[in-house]
Protein backbone atom coordinates (compact mmCIF):
# COMPACT_ATOMS: atom_id res chain seq x y z
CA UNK A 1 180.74 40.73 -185.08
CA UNK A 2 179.86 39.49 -181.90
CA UNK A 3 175.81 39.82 -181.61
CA UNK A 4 173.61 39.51 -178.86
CA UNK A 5 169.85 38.73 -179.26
CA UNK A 6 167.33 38.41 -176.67
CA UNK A 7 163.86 36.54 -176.63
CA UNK A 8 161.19 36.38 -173.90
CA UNK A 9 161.27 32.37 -174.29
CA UNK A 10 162.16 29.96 -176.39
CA UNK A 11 158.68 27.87 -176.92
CA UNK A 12 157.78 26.16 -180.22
CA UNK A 13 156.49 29.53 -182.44
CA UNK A 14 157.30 31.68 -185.61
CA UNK A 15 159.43 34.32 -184.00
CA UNK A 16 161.46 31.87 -181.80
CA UNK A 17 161.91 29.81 -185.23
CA UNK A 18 163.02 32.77 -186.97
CA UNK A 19 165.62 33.86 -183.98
CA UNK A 20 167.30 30.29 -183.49
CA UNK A 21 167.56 30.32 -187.83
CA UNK A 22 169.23 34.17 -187.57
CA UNK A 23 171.31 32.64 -184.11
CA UNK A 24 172.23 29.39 -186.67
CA UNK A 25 173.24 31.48 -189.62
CA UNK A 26 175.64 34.10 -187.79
CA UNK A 27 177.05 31.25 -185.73
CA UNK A 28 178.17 29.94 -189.14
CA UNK A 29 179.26 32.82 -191.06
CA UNK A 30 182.23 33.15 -187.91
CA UNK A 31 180.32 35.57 -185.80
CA UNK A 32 180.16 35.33 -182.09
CA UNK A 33 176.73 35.12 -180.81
CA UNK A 34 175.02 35.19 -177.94
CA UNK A 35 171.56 33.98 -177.53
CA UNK A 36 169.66 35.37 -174.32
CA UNK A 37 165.99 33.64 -173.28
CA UNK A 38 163.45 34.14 -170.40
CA UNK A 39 162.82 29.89 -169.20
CA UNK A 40 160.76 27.87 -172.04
CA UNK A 41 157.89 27.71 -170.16
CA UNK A 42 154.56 26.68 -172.07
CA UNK A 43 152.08 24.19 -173.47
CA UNK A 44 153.74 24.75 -176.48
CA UNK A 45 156.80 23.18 -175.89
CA UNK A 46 160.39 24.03 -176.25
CA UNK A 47 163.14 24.78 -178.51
CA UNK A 48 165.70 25.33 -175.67
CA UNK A 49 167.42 21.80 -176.77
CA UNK A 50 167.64 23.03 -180.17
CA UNK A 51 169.28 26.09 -179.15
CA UNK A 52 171.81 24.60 -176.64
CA UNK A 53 173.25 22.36 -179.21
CA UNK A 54 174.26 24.38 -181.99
CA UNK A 55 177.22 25.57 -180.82
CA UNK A 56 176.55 29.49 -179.73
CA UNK A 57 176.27 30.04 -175.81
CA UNK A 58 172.65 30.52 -174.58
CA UNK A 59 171.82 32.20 -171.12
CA UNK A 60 168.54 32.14 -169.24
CA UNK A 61 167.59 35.44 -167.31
CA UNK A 62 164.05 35.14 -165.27
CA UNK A 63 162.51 37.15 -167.90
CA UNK A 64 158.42 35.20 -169.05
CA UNK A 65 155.70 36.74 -171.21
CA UNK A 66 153.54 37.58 -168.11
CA UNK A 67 154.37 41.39 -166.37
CA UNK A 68 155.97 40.81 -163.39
CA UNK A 69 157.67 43.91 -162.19
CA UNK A 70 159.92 42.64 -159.49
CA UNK A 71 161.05 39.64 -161.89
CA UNK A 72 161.23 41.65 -164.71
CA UNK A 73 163.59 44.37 -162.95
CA UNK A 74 165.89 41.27 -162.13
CA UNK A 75 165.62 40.48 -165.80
CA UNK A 76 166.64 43.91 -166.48
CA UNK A 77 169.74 44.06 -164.19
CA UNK A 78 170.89 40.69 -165.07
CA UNK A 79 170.81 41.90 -168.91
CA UNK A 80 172.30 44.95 -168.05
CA UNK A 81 175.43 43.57 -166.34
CA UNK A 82 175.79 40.77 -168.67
CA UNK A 83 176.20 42.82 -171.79
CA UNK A 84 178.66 45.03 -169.93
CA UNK A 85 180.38 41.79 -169.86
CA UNK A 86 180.05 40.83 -173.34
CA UNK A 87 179.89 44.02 -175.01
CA UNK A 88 178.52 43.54 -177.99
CA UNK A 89 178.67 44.90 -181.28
CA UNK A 90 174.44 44.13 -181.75
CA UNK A 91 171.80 43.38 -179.13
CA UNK A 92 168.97 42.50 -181.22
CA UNK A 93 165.44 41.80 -179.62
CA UNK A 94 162.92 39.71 -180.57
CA UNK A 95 158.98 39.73 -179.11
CA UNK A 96 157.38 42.19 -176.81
CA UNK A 97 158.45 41.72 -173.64
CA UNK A 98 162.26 41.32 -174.29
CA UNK A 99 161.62 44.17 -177.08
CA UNK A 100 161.19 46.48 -174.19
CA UNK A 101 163.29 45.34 -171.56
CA UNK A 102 166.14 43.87 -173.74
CA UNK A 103 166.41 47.94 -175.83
CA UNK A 104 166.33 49.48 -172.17
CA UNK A 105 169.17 46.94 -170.65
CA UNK A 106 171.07 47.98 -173.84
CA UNK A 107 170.56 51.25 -173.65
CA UNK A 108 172.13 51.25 -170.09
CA UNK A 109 174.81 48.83 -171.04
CA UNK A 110 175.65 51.35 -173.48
CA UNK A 111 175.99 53.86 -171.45
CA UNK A 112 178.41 52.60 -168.93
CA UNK A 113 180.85 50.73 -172.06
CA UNK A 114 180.86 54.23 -173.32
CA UNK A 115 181.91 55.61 -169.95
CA UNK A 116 184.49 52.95 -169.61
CA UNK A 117 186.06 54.18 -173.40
CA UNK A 118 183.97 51.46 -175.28
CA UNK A 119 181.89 52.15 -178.01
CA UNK A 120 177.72 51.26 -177.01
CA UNK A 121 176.72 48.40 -179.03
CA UNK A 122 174.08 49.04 -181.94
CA UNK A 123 170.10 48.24 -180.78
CA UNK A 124 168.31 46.60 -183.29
CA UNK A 125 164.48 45.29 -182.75
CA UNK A 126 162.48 43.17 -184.92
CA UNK A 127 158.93 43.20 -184.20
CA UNK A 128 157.61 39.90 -185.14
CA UNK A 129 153.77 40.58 -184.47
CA UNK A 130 152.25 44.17 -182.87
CA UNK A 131 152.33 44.09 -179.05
CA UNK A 132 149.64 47.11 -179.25
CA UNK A 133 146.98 45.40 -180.97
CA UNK A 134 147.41 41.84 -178.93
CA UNK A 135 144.71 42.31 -176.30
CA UNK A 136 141.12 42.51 -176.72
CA UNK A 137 141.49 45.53 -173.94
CA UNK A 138 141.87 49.16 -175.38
CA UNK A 139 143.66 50.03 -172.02
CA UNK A 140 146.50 47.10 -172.21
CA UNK A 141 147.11 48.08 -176.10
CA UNK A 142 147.38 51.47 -175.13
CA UNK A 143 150.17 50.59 -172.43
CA UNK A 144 152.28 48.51 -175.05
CA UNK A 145 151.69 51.74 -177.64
CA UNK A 146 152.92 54.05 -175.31
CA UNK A 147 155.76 51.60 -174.03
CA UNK A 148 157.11 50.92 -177.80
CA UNK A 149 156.71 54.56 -178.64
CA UNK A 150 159.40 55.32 -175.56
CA UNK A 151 161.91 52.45 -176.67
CA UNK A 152 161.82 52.81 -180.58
CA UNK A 153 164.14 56.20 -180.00
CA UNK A 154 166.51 54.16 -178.82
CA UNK A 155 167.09 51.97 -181.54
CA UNK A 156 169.22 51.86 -184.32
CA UNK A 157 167.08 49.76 -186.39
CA UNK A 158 163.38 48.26 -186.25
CA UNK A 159 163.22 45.16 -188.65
CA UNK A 160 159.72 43.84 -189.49
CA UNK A 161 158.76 40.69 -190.58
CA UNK A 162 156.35 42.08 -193.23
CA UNK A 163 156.11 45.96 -194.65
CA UNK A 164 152.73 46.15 -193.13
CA UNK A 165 154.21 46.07 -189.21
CA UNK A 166 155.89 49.38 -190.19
CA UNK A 167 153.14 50.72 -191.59
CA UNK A 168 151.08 50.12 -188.67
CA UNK A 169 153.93 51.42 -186.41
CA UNK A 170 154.67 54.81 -187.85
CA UNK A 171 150.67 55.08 -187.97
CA UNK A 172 150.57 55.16 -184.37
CA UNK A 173 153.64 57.32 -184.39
CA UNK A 174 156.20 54.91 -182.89
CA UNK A 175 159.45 55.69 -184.39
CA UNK A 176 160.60 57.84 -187.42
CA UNK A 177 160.58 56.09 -191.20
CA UNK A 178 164.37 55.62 -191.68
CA UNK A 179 164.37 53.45 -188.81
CA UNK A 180 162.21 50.72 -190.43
CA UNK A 181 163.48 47.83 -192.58
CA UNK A 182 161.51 44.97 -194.02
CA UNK A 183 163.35 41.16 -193.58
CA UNK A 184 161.18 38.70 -193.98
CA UNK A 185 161.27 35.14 -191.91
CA UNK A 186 163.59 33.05 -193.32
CA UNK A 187 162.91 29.14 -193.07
CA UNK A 188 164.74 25.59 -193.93
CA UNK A 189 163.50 25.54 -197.30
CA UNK A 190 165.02 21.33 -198.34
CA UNK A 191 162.26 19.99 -196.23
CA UNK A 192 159.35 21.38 -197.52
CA UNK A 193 160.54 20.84 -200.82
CA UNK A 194 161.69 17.00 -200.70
CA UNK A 195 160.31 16.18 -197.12
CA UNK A 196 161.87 13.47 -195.43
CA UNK A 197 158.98 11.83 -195.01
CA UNK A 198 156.92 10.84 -197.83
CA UNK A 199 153.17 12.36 -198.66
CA UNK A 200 151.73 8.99 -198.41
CA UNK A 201 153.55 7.40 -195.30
CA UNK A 202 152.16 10.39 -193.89
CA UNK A 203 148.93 10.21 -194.77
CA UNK A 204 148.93 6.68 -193.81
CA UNK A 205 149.92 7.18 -190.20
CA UNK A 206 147.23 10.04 -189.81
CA UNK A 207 144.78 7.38 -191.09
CA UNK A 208 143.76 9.42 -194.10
CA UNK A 209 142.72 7.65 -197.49
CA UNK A 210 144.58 8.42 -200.48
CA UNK A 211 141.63 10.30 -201.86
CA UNK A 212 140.61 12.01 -198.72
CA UNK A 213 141.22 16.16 -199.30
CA UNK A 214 142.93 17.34 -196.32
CA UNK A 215 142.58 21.04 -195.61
CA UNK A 216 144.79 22.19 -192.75
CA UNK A 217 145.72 24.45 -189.92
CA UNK A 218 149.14 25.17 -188.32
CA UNK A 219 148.49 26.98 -184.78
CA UNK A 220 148.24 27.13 -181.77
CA UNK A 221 144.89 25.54 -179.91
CA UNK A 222 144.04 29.15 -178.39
CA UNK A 223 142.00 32.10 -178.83
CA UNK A 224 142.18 34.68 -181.89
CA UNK A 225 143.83 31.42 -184.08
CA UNK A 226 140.60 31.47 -186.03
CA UNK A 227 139.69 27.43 -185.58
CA UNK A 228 136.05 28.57 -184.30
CA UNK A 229 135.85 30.21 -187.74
CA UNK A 230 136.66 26.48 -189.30
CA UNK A 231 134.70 24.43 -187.05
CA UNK A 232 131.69 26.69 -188.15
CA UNK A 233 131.88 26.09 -191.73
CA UNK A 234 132.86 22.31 -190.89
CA UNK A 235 129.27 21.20 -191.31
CA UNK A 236 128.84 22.91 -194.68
CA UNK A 237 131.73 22.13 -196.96
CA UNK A 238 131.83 18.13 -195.27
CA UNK A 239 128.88 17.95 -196.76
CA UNK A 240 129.22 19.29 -200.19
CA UNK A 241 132.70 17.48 -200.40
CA UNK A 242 132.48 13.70 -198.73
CA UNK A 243 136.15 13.48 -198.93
CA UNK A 244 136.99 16.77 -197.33
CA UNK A 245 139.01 16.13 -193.70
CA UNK A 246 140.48 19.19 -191.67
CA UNK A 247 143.94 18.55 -190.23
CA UNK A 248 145.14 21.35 -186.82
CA UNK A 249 148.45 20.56 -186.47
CA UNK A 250 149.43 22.52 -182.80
CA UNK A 251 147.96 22.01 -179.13
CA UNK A 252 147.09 24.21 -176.90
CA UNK A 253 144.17 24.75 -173.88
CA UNK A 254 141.29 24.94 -176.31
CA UNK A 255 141.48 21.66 -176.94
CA UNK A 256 139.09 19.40 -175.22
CA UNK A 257 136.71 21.89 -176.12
CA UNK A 258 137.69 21.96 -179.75
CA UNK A 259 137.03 17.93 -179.58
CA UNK A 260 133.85 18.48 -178.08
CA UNK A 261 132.47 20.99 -180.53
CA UNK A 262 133.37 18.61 -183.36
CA UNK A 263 132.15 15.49 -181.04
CA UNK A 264 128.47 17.43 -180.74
CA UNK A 265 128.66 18.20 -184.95
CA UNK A 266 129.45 14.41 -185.36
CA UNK A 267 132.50 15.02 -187.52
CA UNK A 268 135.04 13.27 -185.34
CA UNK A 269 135.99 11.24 -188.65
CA UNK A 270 136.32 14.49 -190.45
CA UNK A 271 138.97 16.05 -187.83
CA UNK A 272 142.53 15.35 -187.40
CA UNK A 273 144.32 16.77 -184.64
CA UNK A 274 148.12 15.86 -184.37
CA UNK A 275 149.03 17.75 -181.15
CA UNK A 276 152.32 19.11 -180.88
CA UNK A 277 154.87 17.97 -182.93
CA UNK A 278 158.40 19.48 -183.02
CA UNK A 279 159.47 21.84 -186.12
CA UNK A 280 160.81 19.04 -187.47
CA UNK A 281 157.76 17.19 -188.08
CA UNK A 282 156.03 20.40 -189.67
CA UNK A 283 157.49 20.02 -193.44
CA UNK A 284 156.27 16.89 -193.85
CA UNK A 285 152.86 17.36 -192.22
CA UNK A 286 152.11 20.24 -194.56
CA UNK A 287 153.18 18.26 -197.68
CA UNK A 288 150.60 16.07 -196.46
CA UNK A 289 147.72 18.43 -196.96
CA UNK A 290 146.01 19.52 -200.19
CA UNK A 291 145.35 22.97 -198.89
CA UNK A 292 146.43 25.21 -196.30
CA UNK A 293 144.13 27.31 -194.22
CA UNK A 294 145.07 30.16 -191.68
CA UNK A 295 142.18 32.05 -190.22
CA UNK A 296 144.39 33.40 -187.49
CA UNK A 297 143.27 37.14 -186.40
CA UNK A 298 146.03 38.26 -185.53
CA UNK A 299 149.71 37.64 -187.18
CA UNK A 300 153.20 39.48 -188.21
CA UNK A 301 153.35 37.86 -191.20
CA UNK A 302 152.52 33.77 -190.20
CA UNK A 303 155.11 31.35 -191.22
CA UNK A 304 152.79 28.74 -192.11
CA UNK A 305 151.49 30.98 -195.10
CA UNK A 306 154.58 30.21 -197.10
CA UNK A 307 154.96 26.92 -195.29
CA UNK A 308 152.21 25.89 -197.85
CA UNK A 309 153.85 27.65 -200.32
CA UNK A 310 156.75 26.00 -200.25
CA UNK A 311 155.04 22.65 -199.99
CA UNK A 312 153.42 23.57 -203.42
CA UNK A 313 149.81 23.53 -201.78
CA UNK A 314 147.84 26.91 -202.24
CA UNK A 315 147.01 29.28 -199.30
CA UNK A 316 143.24 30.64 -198.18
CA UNK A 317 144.40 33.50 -195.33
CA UNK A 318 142.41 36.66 -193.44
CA UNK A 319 144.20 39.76 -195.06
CA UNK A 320 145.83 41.08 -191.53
CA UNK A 321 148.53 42.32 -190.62
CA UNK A 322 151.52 41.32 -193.15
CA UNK A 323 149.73 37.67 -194.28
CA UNK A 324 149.27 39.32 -197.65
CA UNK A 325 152.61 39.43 -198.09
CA UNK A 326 153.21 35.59 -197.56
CA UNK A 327 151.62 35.22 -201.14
CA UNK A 328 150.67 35.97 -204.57
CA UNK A 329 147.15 36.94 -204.52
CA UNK A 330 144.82 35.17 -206.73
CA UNK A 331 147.93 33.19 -208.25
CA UNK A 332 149.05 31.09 -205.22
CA UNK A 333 146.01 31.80 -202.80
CA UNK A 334 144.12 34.35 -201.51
CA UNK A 335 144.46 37.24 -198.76
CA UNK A 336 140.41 37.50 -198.29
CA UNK A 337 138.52 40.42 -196.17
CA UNK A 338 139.53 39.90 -192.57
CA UNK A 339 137.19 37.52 -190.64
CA UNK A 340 134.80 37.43 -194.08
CA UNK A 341 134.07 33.33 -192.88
CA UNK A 342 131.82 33.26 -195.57
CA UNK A 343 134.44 34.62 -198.40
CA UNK A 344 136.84 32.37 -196.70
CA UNK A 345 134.55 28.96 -196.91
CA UNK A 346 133.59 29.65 -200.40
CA UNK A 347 137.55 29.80 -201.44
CA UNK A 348 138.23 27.17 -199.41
CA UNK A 349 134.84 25.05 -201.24
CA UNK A 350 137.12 26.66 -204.94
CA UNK A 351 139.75 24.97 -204.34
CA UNK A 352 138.57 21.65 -202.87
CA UNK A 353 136.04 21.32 -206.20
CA UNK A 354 139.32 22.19 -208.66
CA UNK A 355 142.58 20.22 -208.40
CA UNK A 356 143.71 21.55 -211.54
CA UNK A 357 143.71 24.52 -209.67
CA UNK A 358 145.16 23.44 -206.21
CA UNK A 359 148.08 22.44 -208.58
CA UNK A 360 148.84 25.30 -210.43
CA UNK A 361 148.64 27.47 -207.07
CA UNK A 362 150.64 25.35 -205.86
CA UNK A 363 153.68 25.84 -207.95
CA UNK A 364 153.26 29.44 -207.99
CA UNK A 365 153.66 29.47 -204.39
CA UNK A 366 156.32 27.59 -204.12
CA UNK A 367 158.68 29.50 -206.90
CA UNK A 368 157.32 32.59 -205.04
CA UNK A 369 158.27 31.24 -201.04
CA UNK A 370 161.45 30.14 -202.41
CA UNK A 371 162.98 33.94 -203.34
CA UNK A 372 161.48 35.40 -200.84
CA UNK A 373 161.54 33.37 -197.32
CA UNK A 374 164.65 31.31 -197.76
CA UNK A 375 166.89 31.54 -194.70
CA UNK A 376 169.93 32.37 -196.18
CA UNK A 377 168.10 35.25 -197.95
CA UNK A 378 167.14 36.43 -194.17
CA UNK A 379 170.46 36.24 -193.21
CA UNK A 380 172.26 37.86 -195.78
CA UNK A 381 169.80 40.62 -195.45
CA UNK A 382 170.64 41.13 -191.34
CA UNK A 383 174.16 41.38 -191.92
CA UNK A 384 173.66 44.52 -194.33
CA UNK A 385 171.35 45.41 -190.96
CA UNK A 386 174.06 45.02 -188.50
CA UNK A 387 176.56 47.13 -190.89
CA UNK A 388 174.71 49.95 -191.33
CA UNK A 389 173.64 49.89 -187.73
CA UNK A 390 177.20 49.37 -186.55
CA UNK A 391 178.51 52.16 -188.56
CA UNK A 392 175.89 54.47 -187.29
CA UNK A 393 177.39 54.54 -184.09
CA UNK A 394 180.67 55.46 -185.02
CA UNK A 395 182.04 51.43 -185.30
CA UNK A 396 182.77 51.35 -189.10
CA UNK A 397 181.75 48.82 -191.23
CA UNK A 398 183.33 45.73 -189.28
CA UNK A 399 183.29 44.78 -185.60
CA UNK A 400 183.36 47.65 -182.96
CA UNK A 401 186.65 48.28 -181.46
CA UNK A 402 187.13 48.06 -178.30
């Protein structure tokens, strides 16, 4: 098939992760793809390299995360003609932004192939995290309710990262049941499993002892990412467990005053902050912790909860969004009461007073993670995606004739 997706930008996150691995697994299963990105513009660096050397074509469009109507109309246009040109067989958006603007542009595109005696390609959206409950303002939710509510009729397909994105969808009445489709985020399983890196090298260059009990954080340095929730059970569980050391693997604004908080607690030997560090780096960085944490606030379904999982290191989580999902509760971590801190410290104080039971939570994780978020899994299960989609608007089973 030849398959179009579209992403606002291609910075280091979960949903650009989880487009490059769909992007890398149609490229080689023979299909001809087409990856379409807004500029990588960000403090949290890029994966544009990444993309550009795999072997699929990749074109920018002035399309960023920001509204900007006149840039975003450009955006528009520019997608519009350029799947006229490539007439596709799938456009399939990723994010907010280019979930809107990238359905529209197909939608148009569609129109004028069909005029011209083509067939309009099929318009499938994943939603990777809700754009209608991302603000702290009511009034800028209500916009992105009311904007995926007008684009979801014209697609073919929604695909959600976790069950509980759909659930939260048709709640608000955007779209119609049959539409919705669970895939979940596949990822590069080998590394987590035999990193190339070794635990203790690892360790070593973080400066951590081999007893020390690392619990850690993969995230962003910004608001809603839950590290205030950490830093204010910091003092508590440091001093019930001398060993204990956080690691927040990520970077981001909130930084310097993220150093400062722990500066004015006097834990700056208890902290580890790696910055940014590419994908790459992440495997080996999570094998290097005894626990994973992820207080986040917000989420699809975060990446780094089976991250953990398939380092064989159990999971303490807020149950939002789809993050329940990501793991077996009670048997490879827990899903606790959204923003409970307390609930979360004390299973966070569980785990760090039971290795017995860090290890056995560990391995059920990691059998779990493995059937579940594998990438080929992901893949497999987009293709039967595409198909159905294809054949829904008239195209058969196989390509779309042209």
């Amino acid at each position: 098939m030849r398959i179009v997706h579209v992403i606002t930008r291609l910075i280091v996150g979960g949903a650009q992760e989880n487009t490059l691995l769909s992007c890398e697994g149609q490229h080689g299963r023979g299909h001809d793809v087409t990856l379409i990105t807004g500029p990588a513009v960000g403090p949290e660096g890029s994966l544009m390299d990444r993309a550009t050397s795999y072997g699929y074509r990749v074109e920018v469009v002035p399309m960023g995360r920001a509204i900007r109507p006149i840039a975003d109309w450009r955006a528009y246009k520019q997608l519009v003609r350029g799947l006229v040109e490539l007439r596709p067989d799938v456009v399939h958006t990723h994010s907010s932004k280019a979930g809107i603007i990238g359905r529209w542009a197909a939608h148009e595109a569609g129109r004028i192939i069909a005029k011209q005696g083509g067939v309009r390609p099929a318009v499938v959206h994943t939603i990777h995290g809700l754009a209608f409950t991302a603000s702290t303002k009511r009034s800028v939710n209500k916009v992105y309710e009311w904007l995926e509510r007008r684009a979801a009729p014209i697609s073919d397909a929604i695909v959600c990262v976790a069950t509980a994105m759909a659930e939260q969808s048709l709640a608000a009445r955007i779209g119609r049941p049959e539409q919705y489709m669970t895939v979940y985020s596949g990822m590069e399983t080998r590394a987590f499993v035999d990193p190339p890196v070794t635990r203790a090298e690892v360790r070593r260059s973080l400066g951590m002892a081999d007893d020390d009990l690392v619990a850690g954080t993969i995230a962003r340095l910004f608001y809603l990412k839950g590290h205030d929730d950490l830093l204010a059970m910091a003092p508590r569980l440091c001093a019930q467990f001398p060993r204990l050391k956080f690691m927040f693997v990520g970077d981001g604004l909130l930084r310097p005053q993220f150093e400062q908080r722990i500066a004015d607690m006097h834990l700056t030997d208890r902290f580890i902050l790696t910055g940014l560090v590419p994908p790459s780096q992440i495997p080996q960085l999570v094998n290097a912790m005894d626990i994973l944490v992820h207080p986040s606030r917000r989420e699809g379904l975060a990446r780094a909860i089976p991250q953990g999982g398939l380092a064989a290191i159990p999971v303490v989580t807020y149950d939002v969004d789809g993050n329940r999902e990501g793991l077996l509760e009670g048997q490879s971590g827990w899903a606790v009461k959204a923003f409970d801190i307390f609930e979360l410290e004390r299973r966070l104080a569980e785990l760090a007073g039971d290795p017995e039971k860090r290890r056995r939570m560990g391995e059920a994780g990691r059998r779990f993670a493995l059937g579940r978020f594998d990438t080929r899994v992901m893949v497999e299960a987009l293709e039967k995606v595409y198909a159905d989609a294809v054949a829904s608007v008239g195209g058969g089973s196989g390509p779309v004739s042209r």
